[in-house]
Protein backbone atom coordinates (compact mmCIF):
# COMPACT_ATOMS: atom_id res chain seq x y z
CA UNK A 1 -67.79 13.96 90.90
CA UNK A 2 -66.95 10.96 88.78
CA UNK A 3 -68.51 8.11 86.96
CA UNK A 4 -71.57 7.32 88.48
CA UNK A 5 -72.68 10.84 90.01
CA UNK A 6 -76.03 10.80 91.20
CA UNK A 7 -77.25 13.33 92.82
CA UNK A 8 -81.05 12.73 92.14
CA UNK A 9 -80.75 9.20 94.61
CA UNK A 10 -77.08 10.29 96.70
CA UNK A 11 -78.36 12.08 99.51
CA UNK A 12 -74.68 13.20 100.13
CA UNK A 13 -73.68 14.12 96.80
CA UNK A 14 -77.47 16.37 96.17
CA UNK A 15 -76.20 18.24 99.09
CA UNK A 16 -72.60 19.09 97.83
CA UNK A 17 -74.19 19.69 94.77
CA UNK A 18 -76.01 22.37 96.84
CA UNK A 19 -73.81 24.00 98.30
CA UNK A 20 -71.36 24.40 95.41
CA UNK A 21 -74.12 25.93 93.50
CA UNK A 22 -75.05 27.97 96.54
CA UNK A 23 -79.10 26.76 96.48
CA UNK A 24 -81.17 27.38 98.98
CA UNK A 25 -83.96 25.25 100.21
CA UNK A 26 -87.29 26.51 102.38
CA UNK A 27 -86.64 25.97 105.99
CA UNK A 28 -88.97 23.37 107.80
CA UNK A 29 -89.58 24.76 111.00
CA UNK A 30 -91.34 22.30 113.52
CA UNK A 31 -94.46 21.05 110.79
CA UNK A 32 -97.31 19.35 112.75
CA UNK A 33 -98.07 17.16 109.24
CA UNK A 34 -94.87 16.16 107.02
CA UNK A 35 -94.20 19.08 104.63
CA UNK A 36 -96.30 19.41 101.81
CA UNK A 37 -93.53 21.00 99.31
CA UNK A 38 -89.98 20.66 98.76
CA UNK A 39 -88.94 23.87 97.91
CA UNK A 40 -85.34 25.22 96.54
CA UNK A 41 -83.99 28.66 95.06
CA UNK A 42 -80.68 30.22 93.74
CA UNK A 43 -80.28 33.82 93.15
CA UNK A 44 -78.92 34.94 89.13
CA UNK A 45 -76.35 37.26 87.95
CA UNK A 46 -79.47 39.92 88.19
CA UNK A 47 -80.57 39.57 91.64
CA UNK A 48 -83.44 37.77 91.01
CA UNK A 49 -84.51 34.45 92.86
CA UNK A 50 -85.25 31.34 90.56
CA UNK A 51 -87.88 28.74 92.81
CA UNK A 52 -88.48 25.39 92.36
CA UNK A 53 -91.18 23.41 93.97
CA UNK A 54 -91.95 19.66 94.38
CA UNK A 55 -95.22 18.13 95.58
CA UNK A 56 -94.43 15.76 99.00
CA UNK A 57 -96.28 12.83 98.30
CA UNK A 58 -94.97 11.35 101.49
CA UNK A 59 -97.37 11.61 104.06
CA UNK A 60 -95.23 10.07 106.64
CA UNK A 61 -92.60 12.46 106.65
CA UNK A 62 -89.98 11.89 104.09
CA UNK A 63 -88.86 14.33 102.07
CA UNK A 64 -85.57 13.60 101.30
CA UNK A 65 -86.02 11.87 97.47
CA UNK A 66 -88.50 15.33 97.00
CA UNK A 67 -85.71 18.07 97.87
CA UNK A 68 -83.34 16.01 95.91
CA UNK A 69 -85.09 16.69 92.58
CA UNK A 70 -85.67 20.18 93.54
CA UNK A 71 -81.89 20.64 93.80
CA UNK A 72 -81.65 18.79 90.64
CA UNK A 73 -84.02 20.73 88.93
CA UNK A 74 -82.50 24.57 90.32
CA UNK A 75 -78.83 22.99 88.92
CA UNK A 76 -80.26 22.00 85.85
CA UNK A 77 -81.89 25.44 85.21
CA UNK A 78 -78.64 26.83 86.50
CA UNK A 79 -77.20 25.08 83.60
CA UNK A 80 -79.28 25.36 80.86
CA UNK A 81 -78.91 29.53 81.51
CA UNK A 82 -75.24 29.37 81.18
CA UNK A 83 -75.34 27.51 78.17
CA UNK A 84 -77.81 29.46 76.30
């Protein structure tokens, strides 16, 4: 992650950004209409789960910008908690 990490428009690096922060996202499972919500958790030192949401405003579908800043948002609060 060097100079010019961007998670918030690098589809690749907002997903290894999930996964080495362990953050879950809501499944999609066969939607009729694109989803509504991007939706993303992680899980603190105390067991308890920590959502974010995001409205879609996409109607046609994509959702990949959306889940992005939900990531974003979980590592930032991830962050801010170990700092404080």
């Amino acid at each position: 992650m060097g100079n010019g990490w961007d998670p918030l428009n690098n589809q690749s690096e907002a997903m290894k950004l999930k996964e080495s922060l362990n953050i879950g996202l809501r499944e999609y499972e066969e939607e009729l209409t694109a989803p509504r919500f991007a939706s993303a958790c992680y899980e603190d030192e105390d067991g308890y789960l920590h959502w974010f949401h995001e409205q879609n405003p996409n109607i046609d579908g994509q959702i990949e910008g959306v889940v992005r800043r939900v990531i974003v948002k979980a590592a930032a609060d991830m962050g801010k908690k170990l700092t404080a």
